[in-house]
C-alpha atoms as a PDB file:
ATOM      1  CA  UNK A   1       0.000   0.000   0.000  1.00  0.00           C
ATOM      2  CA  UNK A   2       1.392   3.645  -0.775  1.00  0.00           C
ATOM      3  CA  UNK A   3       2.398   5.755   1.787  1.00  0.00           C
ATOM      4  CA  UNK A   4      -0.555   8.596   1.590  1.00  0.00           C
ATOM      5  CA  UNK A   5       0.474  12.511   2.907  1.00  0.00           C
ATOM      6  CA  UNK A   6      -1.997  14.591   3.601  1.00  0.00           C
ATOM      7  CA  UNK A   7      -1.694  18.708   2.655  1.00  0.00           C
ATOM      8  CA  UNK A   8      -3.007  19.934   5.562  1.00  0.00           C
ATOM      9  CA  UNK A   9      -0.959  23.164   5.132  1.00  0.00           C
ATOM     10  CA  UNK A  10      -2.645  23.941   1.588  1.00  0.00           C
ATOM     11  CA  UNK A  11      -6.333  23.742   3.406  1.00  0.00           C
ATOM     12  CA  UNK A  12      -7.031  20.910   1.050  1.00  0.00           C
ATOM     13  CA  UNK A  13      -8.555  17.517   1.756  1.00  0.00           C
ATOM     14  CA  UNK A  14      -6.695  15.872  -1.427  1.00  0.00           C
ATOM     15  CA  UNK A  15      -4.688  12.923  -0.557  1.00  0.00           C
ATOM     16  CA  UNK A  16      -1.134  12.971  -2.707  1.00  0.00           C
ATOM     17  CA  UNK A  17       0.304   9.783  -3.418  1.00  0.00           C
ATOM     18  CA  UNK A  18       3.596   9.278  -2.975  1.00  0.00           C
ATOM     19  CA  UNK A  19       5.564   7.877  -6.253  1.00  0.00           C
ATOM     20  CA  UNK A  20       6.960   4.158  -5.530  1.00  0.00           C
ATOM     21  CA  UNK A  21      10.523   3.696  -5.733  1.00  0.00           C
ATOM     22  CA  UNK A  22      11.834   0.407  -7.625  1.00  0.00           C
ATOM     23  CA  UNK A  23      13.683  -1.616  -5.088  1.00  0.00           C
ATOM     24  CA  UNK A  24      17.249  -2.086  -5.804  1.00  0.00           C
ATOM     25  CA  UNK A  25      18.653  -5.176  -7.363  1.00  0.00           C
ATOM     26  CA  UNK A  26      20.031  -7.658  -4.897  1.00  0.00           C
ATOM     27  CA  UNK A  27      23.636  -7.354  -5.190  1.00  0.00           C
ATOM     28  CA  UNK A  28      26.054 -10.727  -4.587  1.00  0.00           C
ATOM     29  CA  UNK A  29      28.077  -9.502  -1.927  1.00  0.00           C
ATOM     30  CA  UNK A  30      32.393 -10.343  -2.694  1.00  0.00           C
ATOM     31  CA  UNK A  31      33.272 -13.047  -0.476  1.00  0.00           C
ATOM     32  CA  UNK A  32      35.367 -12.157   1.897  1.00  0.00           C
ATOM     33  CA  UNK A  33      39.192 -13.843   1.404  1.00  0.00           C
ATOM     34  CA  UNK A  34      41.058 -14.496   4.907  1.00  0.00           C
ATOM     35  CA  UNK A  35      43.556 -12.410   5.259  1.00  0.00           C
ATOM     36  CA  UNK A  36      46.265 -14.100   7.626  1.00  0.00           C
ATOM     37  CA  UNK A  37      48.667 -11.334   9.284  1.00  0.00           C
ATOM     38  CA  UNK A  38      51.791 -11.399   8.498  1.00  0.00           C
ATOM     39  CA  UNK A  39      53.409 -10.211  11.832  1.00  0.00           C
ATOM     40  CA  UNK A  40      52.351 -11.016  15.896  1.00  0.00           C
ATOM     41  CA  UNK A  41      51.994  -8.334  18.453  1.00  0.00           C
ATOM     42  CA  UNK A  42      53.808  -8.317  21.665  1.00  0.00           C
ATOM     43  CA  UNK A  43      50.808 -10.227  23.371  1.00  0.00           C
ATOM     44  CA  UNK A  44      50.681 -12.965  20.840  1.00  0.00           C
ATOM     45  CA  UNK A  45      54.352 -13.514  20.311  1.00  0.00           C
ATOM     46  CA  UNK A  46      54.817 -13.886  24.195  1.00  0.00           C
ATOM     47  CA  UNK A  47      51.922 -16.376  24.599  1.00  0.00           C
ATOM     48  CA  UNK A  48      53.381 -18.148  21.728  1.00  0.00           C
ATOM     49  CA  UNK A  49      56.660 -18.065  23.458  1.00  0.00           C
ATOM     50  CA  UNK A  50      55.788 -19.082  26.874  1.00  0.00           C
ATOM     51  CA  UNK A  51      57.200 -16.160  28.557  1.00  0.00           C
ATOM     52  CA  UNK A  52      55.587 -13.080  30.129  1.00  0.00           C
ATOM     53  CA  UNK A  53      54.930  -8.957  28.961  1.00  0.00           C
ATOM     54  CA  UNK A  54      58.027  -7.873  30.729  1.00  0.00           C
ATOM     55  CA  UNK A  55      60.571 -10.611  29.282  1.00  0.00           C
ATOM     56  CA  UNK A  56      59.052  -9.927  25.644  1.00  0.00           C
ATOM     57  CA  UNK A  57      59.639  -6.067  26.303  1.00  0.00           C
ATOM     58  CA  UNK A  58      63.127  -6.577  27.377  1.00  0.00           C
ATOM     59  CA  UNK A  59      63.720  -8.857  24.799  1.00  0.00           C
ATOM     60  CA  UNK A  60      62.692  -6.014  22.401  1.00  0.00           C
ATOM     61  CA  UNK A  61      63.932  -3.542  23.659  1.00  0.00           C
ATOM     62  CA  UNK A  62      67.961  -5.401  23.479  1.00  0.00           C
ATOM     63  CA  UNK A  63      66.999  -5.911  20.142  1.00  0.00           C
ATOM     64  CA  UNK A  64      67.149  -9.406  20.493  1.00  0.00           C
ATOM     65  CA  UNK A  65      63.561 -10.162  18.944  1.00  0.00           C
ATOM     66  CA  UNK A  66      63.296  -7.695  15.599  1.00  0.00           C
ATOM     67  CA  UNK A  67      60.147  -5.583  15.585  1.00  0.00           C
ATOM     68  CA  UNK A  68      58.658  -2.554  14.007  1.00  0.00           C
ATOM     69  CA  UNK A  69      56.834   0.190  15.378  1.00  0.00           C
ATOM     70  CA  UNK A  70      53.434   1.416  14.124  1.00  0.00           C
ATOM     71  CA  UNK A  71      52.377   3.940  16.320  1.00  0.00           C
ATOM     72  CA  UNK A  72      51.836   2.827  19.618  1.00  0.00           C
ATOM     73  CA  UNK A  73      51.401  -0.703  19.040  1.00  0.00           C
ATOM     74  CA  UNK A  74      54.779  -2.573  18.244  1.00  0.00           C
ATOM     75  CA  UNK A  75      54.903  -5.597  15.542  1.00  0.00           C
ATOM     76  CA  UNK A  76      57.178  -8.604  15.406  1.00  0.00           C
ATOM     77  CA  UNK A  77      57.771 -10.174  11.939  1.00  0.00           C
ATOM     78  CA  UNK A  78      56.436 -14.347  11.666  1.00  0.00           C
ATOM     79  CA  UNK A  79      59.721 -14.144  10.002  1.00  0.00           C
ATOM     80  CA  UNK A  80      61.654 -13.443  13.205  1.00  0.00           C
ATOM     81  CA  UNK A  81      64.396 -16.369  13.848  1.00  0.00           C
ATOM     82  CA  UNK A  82      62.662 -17.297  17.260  1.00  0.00           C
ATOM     83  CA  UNK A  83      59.325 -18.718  15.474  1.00  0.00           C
ATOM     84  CA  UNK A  84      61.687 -19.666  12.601  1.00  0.00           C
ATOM     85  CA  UNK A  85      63.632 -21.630  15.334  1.00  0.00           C
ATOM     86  CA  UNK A  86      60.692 -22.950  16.724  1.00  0.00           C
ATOM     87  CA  UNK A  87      58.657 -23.967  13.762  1.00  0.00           C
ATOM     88  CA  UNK A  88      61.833 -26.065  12.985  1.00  0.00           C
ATOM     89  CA  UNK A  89      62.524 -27.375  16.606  1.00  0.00           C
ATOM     90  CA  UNK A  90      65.923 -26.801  16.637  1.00  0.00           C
ATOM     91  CA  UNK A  91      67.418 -27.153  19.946  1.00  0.00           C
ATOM     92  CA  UNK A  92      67.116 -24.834  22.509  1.00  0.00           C
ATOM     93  CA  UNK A  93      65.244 -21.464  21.625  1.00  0.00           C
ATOM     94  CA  UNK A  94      66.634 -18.758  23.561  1.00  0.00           C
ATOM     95  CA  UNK A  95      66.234 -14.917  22.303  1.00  0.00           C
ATOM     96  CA  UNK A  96      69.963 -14.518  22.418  1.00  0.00           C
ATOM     97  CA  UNK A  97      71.076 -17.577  20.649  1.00  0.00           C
ATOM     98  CA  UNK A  98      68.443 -17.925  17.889  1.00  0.00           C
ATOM     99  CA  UNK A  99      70.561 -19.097  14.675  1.00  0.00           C
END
């Protein structure tokens, strides 16, 4: 049913009938590809690691684990030699002596 307005204003009884508008095709939305990250932040690499905030931090801050700074938040490559040493489970991974 169309929506009716009344012209109350114009001291008119006449009943104006609004135009219908054609409703819109339905568009396929783009599926949505998983993006995977390509760096962890300081939270994630330490759970991964096993240790806690203030050993990541130091670790860091020696420059023993690379990172990048974006802002406030800082970013540590997957490509750091600690995962790379762990995802190969080569001896003893240690942020000092990482190959």
């Amino acid at each position: 049913m169309p929506f009716r307005r009344f012209q109350r204003n114009r001291g008119t009884s006449q009943v104006e009938i609004e135009p219908q508008v054609a409703e819109p095709e339905q568009v396929a939305e783009p599926e949505q590809v998983a993006v995977e990250s390509l760096s962890y932040s300081a939270k994630e690499a330490a759970t991964l690691l096993g240790i806690g905030m203030q050993t990541i931090y130091r670790y860091l801050e020696r420059g023993d684990i690379p990172s990048v700074r974006v802002g406030r938040k800082i970013l540590i490559p997957k490509t750091a030699p600690i995962f790379q040493t762990l995802r190969d489970g080569n001896g003893r991974v240690d942020g000092i002596h990482t190959p």
